[in-house]
C-alpha atoms as a PDB file:
ATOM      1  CA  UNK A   1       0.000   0.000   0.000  1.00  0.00           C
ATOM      2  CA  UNK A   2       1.533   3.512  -1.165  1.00  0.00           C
ATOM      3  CA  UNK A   3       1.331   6.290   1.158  1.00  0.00           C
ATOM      4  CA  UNK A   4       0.783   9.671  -0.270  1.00  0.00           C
ATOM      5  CA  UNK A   5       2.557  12.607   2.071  1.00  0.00           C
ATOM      6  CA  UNK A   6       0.452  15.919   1.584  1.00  0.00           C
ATOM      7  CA  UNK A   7       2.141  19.134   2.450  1.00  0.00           C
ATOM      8  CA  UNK A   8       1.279  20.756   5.655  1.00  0.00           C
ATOM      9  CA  UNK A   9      -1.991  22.883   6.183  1.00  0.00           C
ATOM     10  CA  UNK A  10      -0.972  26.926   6.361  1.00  0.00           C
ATOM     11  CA  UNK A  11      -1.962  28.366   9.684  1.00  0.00           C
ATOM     12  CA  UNK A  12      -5.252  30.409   9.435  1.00  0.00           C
ATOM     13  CA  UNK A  13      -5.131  31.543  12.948  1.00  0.00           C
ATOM     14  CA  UNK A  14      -3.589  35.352  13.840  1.00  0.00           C
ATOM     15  CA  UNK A  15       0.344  35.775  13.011  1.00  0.00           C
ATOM     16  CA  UNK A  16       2.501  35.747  15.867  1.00  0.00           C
ATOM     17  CA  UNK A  17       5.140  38.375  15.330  1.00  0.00           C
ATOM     18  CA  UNK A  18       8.186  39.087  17.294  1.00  0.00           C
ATOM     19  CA  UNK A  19       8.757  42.209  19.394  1.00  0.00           C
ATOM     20  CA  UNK A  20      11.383  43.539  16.659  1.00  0.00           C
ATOM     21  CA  UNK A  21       8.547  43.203  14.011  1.00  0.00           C
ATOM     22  CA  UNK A  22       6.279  45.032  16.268  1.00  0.00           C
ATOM     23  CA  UNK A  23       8.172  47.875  17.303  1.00  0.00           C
ATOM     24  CA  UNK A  24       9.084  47.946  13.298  1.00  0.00           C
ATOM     25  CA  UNK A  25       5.647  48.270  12.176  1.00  0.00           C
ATOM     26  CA  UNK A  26       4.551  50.748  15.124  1.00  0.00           C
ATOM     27  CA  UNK A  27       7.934  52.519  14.009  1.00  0.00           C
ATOM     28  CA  UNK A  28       6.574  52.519  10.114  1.00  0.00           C
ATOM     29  CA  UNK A  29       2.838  53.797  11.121  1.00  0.00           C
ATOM     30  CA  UNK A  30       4.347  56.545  13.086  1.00  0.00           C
ATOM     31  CA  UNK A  31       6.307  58.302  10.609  1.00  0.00           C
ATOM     32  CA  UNK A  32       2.898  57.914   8.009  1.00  0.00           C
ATOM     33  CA  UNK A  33       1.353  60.999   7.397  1.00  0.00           C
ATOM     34  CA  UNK A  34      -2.300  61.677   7.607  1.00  0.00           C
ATOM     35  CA  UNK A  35      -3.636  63.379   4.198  1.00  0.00           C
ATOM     36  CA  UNK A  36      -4.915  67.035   6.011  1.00  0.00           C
ATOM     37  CA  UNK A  37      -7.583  69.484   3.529  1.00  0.00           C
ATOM     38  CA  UNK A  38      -5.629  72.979   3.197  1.00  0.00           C
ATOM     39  CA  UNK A  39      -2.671  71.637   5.077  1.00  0.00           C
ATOM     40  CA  UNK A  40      -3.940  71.674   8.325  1.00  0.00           C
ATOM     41  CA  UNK A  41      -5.537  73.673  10.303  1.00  0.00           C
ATOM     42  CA  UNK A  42      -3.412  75.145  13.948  1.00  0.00           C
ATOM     43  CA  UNK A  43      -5.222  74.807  17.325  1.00  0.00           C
ATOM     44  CA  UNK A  44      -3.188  76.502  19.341  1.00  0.00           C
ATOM     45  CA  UNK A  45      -4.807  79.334  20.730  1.00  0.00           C
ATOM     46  CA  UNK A  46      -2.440  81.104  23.329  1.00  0.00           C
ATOM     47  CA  UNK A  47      -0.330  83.702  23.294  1.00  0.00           C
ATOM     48  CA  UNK A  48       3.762  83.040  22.204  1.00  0.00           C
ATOM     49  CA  UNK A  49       4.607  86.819  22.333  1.00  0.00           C
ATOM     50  CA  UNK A  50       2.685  90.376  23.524  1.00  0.00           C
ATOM     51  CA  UNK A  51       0.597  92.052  20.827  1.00  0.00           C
ATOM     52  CA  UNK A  52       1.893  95.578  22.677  1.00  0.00           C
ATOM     53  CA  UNK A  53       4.507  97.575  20.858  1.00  0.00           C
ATOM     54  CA  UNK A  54       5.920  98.642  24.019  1.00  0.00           C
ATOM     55  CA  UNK A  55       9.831  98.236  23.802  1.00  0.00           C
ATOM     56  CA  UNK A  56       9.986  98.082  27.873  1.00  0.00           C
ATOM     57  CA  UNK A  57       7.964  94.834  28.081  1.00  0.00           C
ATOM     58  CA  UNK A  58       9.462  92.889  25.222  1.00  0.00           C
ATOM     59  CA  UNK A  59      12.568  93.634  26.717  1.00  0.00           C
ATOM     60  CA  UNK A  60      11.293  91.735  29.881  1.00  0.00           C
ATOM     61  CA  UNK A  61       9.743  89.224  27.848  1.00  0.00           C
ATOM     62  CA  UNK A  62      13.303  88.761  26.558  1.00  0.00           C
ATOM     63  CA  UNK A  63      14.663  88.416  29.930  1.00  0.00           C
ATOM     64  CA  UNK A  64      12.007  85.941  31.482  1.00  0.00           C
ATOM     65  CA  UNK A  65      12.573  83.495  27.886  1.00  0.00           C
ATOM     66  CA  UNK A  66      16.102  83.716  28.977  1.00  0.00           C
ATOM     67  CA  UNK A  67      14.796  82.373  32.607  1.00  0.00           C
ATOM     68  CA  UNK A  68      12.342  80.113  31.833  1.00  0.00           C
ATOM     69  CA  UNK A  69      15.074  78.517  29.783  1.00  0.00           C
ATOM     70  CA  UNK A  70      17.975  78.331  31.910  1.00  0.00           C
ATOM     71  CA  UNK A  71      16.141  78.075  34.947  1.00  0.00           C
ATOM     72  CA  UNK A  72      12.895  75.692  34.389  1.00  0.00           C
ATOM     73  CA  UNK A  73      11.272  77.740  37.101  1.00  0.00           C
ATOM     74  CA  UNK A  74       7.436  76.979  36.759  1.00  0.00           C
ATOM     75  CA  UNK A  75       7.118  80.809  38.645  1.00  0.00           C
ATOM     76  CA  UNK A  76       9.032  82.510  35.953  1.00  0.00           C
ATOM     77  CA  UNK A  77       6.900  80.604  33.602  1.00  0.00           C
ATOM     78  CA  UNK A  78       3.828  81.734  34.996  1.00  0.00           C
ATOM     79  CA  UNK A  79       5.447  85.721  34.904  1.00  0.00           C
ATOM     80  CA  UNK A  80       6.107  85.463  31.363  1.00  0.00           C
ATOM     81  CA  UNK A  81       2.485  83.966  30.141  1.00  0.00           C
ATOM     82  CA  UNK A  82       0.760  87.028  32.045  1.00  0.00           C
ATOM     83  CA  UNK A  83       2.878  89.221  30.259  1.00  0.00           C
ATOM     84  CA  UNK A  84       1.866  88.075  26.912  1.00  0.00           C
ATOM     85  CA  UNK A  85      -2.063  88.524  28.257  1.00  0.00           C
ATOM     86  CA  UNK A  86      -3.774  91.474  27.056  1.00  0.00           C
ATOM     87  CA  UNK A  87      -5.286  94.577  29.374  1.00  0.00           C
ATOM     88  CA  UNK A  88      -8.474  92.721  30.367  1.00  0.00           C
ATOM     89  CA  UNK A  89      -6.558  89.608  31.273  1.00  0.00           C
ATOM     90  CA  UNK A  90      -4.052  92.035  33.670  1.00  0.00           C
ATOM     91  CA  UNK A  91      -6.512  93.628  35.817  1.00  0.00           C
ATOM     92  CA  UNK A  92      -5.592  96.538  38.193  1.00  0.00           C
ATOM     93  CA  UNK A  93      -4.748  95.546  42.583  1.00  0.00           C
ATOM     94  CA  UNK A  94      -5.965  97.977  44.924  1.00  0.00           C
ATOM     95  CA  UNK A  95      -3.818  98.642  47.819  1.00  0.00           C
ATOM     96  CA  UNK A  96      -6.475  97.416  50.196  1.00  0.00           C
ATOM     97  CA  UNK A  97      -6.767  94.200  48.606  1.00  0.00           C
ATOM     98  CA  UNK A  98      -2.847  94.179  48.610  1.00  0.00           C
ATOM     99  CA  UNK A  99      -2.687  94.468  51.932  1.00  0.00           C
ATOM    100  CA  UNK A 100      -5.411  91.976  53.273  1.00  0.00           C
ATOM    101  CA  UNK A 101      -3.405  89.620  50.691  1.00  0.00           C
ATOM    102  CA  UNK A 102      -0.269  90.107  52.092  1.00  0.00           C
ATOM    103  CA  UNK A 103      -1.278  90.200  55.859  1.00  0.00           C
ATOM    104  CA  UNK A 104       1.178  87.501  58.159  1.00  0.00           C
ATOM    105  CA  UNK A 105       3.386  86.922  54.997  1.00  0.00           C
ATOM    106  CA  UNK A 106       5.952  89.531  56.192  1.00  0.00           C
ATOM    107  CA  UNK A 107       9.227  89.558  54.853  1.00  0.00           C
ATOM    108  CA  UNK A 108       7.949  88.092  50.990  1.00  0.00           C
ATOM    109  CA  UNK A 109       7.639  90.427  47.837  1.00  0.00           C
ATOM    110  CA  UNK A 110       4.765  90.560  46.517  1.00  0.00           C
ATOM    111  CA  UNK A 111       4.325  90.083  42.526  1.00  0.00           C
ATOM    112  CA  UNK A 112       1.586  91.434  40.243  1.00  0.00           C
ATOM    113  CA  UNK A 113       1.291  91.663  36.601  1.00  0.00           C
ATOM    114  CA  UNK A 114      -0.493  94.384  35.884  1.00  0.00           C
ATOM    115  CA  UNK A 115      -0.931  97.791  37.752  1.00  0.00           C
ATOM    116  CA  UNK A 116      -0.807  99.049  41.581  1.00  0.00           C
ATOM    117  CA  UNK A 117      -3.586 101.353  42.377  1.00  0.00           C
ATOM    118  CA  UNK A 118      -4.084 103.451  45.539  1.00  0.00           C
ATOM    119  CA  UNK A 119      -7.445 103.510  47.683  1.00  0.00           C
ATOM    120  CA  UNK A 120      -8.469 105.960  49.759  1.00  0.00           C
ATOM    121  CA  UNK A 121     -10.004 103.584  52.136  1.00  0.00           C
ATOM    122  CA  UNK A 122      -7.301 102.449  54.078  1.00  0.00           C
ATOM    123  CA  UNK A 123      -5.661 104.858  56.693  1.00  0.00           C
ATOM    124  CA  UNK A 124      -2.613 102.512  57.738  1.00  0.00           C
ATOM    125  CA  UNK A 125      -0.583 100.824  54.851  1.00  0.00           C
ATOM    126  CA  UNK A 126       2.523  98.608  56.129  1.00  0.00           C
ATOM    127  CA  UNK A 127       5.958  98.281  54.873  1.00  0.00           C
ATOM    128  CA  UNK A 128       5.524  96.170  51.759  1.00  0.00           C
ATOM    129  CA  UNK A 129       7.321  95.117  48.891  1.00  0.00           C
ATOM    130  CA  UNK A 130       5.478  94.569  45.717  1.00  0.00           C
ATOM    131  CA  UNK A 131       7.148  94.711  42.345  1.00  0.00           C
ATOM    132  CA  UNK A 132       4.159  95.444  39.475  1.00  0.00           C
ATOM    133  CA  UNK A 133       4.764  96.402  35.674  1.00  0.00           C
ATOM    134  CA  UNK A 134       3.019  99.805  36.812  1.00  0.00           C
ATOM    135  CA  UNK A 135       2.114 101.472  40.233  1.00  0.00           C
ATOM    136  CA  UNK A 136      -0.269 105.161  40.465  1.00  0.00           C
ATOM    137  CA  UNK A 137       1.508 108.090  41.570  1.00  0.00           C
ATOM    138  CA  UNK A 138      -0.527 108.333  45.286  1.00  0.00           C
ATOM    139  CA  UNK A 139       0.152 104.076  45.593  1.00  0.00           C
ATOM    140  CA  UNK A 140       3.760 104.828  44.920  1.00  0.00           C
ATOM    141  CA  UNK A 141       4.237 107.286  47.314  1.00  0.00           C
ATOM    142  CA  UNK A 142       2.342 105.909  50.117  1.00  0.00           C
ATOM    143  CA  UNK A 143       4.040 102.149  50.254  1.00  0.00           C
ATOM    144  CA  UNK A 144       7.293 104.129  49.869  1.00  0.00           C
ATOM    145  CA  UNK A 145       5.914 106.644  52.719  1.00  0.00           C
ATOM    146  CA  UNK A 146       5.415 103.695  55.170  1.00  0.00           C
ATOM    147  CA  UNK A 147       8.778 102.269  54.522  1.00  0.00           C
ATOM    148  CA  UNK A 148       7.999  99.686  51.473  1.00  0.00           C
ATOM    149  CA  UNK A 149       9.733  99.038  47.848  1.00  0.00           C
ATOM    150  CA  UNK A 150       8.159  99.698  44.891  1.00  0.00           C
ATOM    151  CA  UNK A 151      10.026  96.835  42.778  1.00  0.00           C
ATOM    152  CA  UNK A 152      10.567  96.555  38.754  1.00  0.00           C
ATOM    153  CA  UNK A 153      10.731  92.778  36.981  1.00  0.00           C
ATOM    154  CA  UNK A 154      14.183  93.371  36.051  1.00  0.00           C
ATOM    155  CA  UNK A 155      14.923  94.046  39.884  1.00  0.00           C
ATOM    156  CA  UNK A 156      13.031  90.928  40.869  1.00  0.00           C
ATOM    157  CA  UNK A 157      15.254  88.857  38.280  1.00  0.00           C
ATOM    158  CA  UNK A 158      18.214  89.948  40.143  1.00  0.00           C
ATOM    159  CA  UNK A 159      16.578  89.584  44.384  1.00  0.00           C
ATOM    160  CA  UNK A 160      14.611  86.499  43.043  1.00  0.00           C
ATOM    161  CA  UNK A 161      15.751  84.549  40.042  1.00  0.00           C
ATOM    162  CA  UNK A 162      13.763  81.361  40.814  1.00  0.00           C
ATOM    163  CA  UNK A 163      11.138  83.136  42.290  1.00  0.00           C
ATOM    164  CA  UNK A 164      12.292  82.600  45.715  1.00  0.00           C
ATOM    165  CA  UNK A 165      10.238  84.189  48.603  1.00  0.00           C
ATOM    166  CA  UNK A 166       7.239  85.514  46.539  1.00  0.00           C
ATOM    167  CA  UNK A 167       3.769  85.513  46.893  1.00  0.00           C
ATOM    168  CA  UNK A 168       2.292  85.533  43.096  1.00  0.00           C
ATOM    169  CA  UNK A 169      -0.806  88.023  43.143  1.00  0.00           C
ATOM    170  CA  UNK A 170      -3.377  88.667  40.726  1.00  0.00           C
ATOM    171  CA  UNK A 171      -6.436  91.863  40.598  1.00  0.00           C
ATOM    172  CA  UNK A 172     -10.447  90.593  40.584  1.00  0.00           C
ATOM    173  CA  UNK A 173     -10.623  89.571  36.560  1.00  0.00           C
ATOM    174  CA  UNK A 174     -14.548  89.926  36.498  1.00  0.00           C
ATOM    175  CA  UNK A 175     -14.890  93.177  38.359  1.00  0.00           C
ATOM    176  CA  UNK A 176     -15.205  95.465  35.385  1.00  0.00           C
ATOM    177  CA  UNK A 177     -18.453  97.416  34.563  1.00  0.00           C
ATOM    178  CA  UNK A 178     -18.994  95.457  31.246  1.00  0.00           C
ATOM    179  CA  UNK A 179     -18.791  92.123  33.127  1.00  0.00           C
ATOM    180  CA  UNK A 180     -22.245  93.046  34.918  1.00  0.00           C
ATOM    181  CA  UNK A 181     -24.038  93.320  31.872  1.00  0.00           C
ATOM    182  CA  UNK A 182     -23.175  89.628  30.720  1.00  0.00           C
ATOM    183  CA  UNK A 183     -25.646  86.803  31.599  1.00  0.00           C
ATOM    184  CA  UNK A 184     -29.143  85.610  31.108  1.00  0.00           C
ATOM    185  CA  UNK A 185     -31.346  88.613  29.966  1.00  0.00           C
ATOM    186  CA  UNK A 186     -32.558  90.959  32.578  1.00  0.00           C
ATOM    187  CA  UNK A 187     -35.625  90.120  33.913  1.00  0.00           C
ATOM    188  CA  UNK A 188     -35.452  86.289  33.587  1.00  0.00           C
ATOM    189  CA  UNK A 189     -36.190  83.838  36.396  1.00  0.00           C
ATOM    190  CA  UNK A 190     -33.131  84.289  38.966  1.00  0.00           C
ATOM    191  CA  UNK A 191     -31.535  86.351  36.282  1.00  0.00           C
ATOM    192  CA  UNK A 192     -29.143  89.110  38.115  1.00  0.00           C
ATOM    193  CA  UNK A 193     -27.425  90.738  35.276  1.00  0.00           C
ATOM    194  CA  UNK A 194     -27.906  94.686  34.843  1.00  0.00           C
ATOM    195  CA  UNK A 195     -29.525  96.050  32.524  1.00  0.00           C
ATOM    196  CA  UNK A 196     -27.967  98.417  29.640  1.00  0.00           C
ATOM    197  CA  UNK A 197     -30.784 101.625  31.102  1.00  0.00           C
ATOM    198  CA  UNK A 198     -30.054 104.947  32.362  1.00  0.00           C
ATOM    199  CA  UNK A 199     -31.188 104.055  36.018  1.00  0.00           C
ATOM    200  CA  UNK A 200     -33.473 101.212  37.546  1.00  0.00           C
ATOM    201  CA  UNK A 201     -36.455 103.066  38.682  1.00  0.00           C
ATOM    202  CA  UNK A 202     -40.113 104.051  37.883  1.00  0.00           C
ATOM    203  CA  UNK A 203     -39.162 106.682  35.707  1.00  0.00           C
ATOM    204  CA  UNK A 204     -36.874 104.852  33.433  1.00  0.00           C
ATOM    205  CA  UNK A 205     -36.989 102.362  30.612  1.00  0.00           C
ATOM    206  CA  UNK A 206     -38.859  99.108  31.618  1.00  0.00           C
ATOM    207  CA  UNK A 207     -39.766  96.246  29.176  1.00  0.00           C
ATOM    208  CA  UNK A 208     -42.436  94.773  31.442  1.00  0.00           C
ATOM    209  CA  UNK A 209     -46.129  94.719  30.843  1.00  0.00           C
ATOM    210  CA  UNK A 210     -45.994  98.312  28.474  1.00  0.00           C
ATOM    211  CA  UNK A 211     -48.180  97.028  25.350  1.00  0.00           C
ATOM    212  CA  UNK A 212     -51.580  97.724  27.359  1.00  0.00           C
ATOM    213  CA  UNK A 213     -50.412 100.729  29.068  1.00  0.00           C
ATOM    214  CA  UNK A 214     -49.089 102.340  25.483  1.00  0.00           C
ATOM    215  CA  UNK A 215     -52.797 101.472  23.857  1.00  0.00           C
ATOM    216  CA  UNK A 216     -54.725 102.815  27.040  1.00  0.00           C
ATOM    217  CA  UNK A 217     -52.354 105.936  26.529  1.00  0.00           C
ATOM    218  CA  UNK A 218     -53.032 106.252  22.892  1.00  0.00           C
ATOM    219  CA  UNK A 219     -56.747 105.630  23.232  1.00  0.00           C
ATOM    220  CA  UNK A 220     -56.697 108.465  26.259  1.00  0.00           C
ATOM    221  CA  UNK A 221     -55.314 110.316  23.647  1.00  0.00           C
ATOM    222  CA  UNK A 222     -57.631 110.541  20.804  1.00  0.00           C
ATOM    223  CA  UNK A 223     -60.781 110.628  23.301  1.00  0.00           C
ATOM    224  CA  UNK A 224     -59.155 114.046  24.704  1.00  0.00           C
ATOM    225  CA  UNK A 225     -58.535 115.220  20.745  1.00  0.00           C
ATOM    226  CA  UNK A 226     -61.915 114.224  19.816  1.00  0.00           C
ATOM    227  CA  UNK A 227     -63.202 116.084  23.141  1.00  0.00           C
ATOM    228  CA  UNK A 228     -61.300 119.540  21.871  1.00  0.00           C
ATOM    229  CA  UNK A 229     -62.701 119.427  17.899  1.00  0.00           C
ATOM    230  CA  UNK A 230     -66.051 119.177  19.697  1.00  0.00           C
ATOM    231  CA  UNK A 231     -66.072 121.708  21.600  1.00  0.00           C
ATOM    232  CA  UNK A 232     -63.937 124.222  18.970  1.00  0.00           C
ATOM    233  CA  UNK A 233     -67.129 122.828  16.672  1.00  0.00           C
ATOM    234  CA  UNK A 234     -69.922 123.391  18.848  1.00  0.00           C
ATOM    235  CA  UNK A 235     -68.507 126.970  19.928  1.00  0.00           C
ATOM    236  CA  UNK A 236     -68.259 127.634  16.315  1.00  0.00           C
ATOM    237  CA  UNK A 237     -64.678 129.240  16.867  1.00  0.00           C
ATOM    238  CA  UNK A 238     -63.419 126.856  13.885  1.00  0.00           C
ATOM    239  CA  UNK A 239     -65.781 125.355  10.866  1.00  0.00           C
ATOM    240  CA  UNK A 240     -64.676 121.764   9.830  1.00  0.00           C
ATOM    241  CA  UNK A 241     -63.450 123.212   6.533  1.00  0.00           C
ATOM    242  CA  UNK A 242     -60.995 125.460   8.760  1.00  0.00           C
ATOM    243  CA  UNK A 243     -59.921 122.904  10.509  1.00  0.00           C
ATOM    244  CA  UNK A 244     -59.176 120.006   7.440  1.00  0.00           C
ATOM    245  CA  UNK A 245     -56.599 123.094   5.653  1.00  0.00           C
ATOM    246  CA  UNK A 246     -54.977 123.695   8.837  1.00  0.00           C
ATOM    247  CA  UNK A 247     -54.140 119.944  10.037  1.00  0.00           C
ATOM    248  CA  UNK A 248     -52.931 119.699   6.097  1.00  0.00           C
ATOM    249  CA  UNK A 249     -50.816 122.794   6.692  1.00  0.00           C
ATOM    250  CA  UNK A 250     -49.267 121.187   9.876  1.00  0.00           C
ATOM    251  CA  UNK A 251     -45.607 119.768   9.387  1.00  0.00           C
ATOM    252  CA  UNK A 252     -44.109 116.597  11.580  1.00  0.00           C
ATOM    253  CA  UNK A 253     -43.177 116.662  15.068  1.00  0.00           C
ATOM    254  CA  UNK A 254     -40.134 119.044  16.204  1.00  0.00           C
ATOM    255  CA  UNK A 255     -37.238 117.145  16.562  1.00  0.00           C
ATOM    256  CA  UNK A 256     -37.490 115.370  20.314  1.00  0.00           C
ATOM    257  CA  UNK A 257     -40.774 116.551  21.173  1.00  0.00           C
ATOM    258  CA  UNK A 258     -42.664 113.536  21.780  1.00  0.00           C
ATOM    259  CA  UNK A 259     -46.588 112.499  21.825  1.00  0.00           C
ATOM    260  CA  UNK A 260     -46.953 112.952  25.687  1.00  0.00           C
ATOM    261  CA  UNK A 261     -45.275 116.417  25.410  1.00  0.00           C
ATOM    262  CA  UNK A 262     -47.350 117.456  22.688  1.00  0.00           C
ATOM    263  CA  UNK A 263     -50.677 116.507  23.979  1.00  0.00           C
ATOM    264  CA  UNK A 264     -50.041 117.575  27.872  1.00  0.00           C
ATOM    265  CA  UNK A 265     -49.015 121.202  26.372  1.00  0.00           C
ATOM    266  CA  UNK A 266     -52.570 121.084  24.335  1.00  0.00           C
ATOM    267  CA  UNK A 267     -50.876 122.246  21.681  1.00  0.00           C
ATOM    268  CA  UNK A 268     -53.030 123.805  18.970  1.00  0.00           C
ATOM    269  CA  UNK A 269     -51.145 122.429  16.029  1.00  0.00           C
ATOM    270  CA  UNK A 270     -51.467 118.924  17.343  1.00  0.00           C
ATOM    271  CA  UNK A 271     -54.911 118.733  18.001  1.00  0.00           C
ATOM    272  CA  UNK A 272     -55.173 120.383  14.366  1.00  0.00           C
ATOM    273  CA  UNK A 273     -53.460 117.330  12.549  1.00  0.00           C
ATOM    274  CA  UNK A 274     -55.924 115.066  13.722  1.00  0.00           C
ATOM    275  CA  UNK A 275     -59.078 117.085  12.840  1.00  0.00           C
ATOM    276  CA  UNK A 276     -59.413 114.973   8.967  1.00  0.00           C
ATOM    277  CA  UNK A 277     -59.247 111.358  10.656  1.00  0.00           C
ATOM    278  CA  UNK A 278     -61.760 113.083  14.195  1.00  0.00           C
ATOM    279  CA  UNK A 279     -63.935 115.268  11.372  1.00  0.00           C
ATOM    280  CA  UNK A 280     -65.893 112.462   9.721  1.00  0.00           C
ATOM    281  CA  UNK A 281     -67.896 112.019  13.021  1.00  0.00           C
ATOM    282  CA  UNK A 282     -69.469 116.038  12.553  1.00  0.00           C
ATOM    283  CA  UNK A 283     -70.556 115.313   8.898  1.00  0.00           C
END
């Protein structure tokens, strides 16, 4: 009996590769490309430089690159971001809140990006040291006054290179007048934004319920016109065909002389323009 020797089945089950292949192929599908429309878009959003023009702060931006560099100091880091930020993003440090900051941290210099201002508030300002980009005349004087330093970056670079005995401040971001108007709309449910008016009060603007007030107004209005052609009628003091040339002869409204001014004065000329539309009800 012949045997017949048939050639061994191929495997079907998953290759087994070796840890060289592996790293290989990971290797090969690394260094592919991915085929991007218009060449890509960026998503990096933040700031690598100042949009100012003032020569003063790029030269500190220069100097805190040259820190952040040699250094690796995650506080100089921090100092040179906030002095790419723009104005907004640098908001202003009253003395008062300076102070309260800065209260039982003796001895430290205090750092702020952005400007020192002075309030009249407080009576007794301790010896501090703050360096700032910019500090008011009366703020200046009165931490120097008490016995304080009014520090410069480039002075910090040189007492603090690594940031060293610092406390890192910053002014209220959201304080500013235009920050009060964002939000839900006034007069929403729990809404507490303000409102872009001259003054909250009765007198002012108000959005609320003025449809039926503005028709009972108007309607008030024509009764009392209708009410003054009568009697002008009755007292024969103007016939109707006096009183249809002269509302034609009338012009528009003055400039910012409104209906409510021009009825509550009774002005003649007024009551005049409506005598074709009030004079069908006499003939």
């Amino acid at each position: 009996m012949d045997f017949i020797i048939k050639p061994a089945r191929p495997k079907t089950g998953p290759v087994r590769t070796s840890a060289a292949a592996a790293a290989a192929a990971a290797a090969a599908a690394a260094a592919m490309g991915i085929d991007l429309k218009a060449g890509g878009k960026s998503k990096k959003t933040k700031r690598t430089a100042p949009k100012s023009d003032d020569i003063y702060l790029k030269l500190l931006v220069k100097l805190y690159r040259f820190l952040v560099r040699r250094t690796g100091s995650k506080f100089n880091a921090v100092i040179l971001k906030r002095l790419f930020m723009s104005k907004i993003n640098k908001p202003p440090l009253a003395l008062s809140r300076l102070i309260t900051y800065m209260n039982g941290k003796e001895g430290k210099i205090a750092v702020v990006v952005g400007t020192i201002t002075d309030d009249i508030r407080v009576y007794e300002v301790p010896a501090l040291k703050v360096t700032a980009l910019r500090f008011t005349e009366t703020a200046r004087a009165r931490i120097e006054k008490a016995g304080g330093e009014c520090l410069t970056f480039d002075q910090l670079a040189l007492r603090a290179p690594l940031g060293q005995n610092t406390v890192l401040l910053r002014g209220p971001k959201n304080a500013r007048e235009a920050v009060k108007h964002f939000g839900p709309a006034p007069g929403v449910p729990h809404s507490h934004t303000k409102p872009y008016i001259r003054s909250k009060g009765r007198k002012f603007e108000k959005a609320r319920a003025m449809l039926p007030l503005l028709i009972s107004e108007v309607v008030r209005v024509i009764e009392m016109i209708r009410f003054h052609l009568r009697w002008l009628i009755r007292t024969q003091k103007y016939s109707l065909f006096f009183l249809r040339n002269k509302a034609l002869q009338v012009g528009p409204a003055k400039p910012g002389q409104g209906l409510h001014d021009r009825v509550h004065s009774f002005h003649l000329d007024y009551i005049l323009l409506a005598a074709a539309a009030a004079a069908a009800d006499f003939t």
